[in-house]
N, C-alpha and C. Protein backbone atom coordinates (compact mmCIF):
# COMPACT_ATOMS: atom_id res chain seq x y z
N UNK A 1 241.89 180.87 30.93
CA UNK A 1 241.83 182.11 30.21
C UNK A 1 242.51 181.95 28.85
N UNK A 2 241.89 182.61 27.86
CA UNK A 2 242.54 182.78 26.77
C UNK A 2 242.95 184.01 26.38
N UNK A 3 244.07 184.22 25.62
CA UNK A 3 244.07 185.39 25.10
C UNK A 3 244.01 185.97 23.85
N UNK A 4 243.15 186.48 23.96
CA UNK A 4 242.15 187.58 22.40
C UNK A 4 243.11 188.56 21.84
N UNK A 5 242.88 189.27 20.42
CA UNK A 5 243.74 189.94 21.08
C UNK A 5 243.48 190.54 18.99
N UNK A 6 242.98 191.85 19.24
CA UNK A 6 241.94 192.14 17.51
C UNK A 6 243.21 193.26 17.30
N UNK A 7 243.29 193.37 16.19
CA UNK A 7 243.95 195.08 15.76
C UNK A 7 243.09 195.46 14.33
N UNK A 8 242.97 196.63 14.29
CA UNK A 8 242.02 196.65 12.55
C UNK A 8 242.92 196.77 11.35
N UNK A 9 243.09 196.30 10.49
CA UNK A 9 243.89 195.49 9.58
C UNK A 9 243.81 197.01 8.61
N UNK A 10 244.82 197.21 8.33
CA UNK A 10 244.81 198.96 7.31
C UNK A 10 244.66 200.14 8.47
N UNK A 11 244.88 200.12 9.71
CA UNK A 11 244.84 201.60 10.50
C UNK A 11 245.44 202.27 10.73
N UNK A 12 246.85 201.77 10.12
CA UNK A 12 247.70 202.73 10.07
C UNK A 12 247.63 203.94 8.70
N UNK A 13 247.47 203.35 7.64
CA UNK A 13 246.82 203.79 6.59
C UNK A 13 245.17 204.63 6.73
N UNK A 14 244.63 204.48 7.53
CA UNK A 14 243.54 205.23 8.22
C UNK A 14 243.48 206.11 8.58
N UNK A 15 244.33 205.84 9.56
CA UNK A 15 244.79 207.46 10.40
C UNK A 15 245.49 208.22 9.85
N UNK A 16 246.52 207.92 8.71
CA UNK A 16 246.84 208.77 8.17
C UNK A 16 246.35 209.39 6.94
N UNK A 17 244.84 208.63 7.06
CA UNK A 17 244.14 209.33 5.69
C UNK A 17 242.98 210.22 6.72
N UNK A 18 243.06 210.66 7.97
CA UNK A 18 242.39 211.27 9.27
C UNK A 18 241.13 210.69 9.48
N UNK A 19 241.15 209.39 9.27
CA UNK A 19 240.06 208.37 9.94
C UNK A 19 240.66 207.22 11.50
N UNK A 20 241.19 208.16 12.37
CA UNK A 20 241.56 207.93 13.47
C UNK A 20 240.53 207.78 14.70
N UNK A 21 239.77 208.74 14.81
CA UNK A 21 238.33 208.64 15.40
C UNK A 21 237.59 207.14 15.23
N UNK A 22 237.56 206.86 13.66
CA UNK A 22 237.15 205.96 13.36
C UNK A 22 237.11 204.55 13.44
N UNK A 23 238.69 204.51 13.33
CA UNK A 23 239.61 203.59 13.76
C UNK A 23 239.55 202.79 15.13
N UNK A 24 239.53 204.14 16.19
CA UNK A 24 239.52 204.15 17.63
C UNK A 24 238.09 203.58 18.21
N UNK A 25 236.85 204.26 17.59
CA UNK A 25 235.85 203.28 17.61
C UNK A 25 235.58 202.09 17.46
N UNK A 26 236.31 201.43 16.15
CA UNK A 26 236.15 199.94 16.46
C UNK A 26 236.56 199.49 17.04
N UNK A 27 237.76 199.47 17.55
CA UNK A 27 238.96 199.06 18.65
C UNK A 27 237.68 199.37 20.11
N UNK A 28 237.10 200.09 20.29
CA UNK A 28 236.95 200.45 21.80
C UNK A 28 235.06 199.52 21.56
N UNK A 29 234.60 199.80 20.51
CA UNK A 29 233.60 198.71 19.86
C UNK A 29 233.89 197.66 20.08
N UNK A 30 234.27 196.94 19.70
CA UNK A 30 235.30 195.00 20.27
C UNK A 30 235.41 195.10 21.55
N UNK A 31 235.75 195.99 22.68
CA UNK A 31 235.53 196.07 24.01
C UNK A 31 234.71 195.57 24.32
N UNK A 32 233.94 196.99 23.99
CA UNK A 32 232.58 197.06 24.14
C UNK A 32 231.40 195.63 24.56
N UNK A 33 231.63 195.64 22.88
CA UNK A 33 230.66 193.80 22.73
C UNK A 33 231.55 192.73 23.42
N UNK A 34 232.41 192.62 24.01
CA UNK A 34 233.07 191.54 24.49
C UNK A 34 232.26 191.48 26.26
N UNK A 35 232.61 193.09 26.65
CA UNK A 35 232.46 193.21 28.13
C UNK A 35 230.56 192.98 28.16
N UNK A 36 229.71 193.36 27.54
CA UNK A 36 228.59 193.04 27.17
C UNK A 36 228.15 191.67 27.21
N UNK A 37 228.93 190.76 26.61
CA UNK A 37 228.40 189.38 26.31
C UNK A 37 228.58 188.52 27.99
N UNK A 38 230.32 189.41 28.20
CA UNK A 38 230.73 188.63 29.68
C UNK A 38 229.62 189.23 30.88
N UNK A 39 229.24 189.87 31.08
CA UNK A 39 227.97 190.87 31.84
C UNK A 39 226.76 189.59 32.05
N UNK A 40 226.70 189.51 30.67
CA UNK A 40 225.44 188.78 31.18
C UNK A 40 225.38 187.21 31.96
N UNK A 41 227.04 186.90 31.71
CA UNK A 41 227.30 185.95 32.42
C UNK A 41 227.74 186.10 34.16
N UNK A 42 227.87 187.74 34.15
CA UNK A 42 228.79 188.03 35.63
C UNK A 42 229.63 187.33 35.53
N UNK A 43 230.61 187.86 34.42
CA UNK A 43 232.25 187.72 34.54
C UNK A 43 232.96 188.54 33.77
N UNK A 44 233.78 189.24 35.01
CA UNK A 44 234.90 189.91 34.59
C UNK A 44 236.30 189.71 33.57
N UNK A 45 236.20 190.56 32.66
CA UNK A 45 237.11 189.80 31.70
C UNK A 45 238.06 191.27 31.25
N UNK A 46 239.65 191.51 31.98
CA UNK A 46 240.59 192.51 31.57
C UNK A 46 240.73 192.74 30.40
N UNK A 47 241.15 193.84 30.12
CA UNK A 47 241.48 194.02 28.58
C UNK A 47 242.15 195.27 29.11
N UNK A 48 242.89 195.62 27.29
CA UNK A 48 243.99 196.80 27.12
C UNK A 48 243.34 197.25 25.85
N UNK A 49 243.22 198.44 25.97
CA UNK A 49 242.69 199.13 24.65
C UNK A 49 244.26 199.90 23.99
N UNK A 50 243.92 199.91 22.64
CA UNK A 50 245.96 199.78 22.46
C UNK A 50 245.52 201.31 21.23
N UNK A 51 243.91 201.77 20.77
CA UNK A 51 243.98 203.11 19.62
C UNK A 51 243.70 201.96 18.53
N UNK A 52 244.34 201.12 18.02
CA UNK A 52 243.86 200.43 16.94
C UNK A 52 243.52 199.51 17.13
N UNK A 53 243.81 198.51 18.02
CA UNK A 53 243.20 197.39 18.90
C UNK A 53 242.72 197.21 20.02
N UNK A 54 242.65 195.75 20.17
CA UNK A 54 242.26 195.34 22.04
C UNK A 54 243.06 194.50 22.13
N UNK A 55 243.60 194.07 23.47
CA UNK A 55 243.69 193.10 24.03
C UNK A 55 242.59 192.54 25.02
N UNK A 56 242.34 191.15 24.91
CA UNK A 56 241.35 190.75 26.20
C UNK A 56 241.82 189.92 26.64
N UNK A 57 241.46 189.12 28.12
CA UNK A 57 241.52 188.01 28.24
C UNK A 57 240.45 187.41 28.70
N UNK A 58 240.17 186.10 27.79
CA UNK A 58 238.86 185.85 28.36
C UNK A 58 238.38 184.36 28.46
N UNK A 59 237.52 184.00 29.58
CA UNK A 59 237.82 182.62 30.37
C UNK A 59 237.15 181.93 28.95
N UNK A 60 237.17 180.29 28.96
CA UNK A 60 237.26 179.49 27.56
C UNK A 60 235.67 179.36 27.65
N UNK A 61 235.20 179.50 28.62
CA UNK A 61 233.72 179.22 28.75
C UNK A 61 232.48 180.10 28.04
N UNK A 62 233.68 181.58 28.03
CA UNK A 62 232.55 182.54 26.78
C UNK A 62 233.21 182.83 25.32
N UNK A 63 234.45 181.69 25.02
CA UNK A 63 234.73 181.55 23.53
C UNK A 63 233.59 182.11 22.51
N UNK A 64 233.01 181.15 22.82
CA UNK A 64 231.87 180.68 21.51
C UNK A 64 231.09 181.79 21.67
N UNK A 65 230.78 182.42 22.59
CA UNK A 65 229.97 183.40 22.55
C UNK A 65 230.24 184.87 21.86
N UNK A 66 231.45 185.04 22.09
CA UNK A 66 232.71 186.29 21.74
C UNK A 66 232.57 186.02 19.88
């Protein structure tokens, strides 16, 4: 397993310009396409959704794919 691990670069500055919604979408977007790519392999891959980021962890075998 590796660990991933995105935050969106300026979101603090985002949200306080009330692009928080926005923010929160890409963060839960990067999920999204991660758990998607692992699916088609049938493999489960944890993650933490953090509001401005993700955490994932994810086996070395769908690197390249991610």
């Amino acid at each position: 397993m590796v660990y991933c691990s995105y935050r969106h670069k300026g979101s603090t500055a985002a949200v306080e310009s009330g692009y928080s919604e926005l923010v929160n979408l890409i963060a839960s977007g990067s999920i999204i396409a991660a758990l998607n790519i692992a699916s088609k392999y049938e493999i489960d891959i944890p993650f933490f959704f953090g509001g401005d980021g993700a955490t994932l962890l994810v086996p070395s075998v769908l690197l390249e794919k991610l």
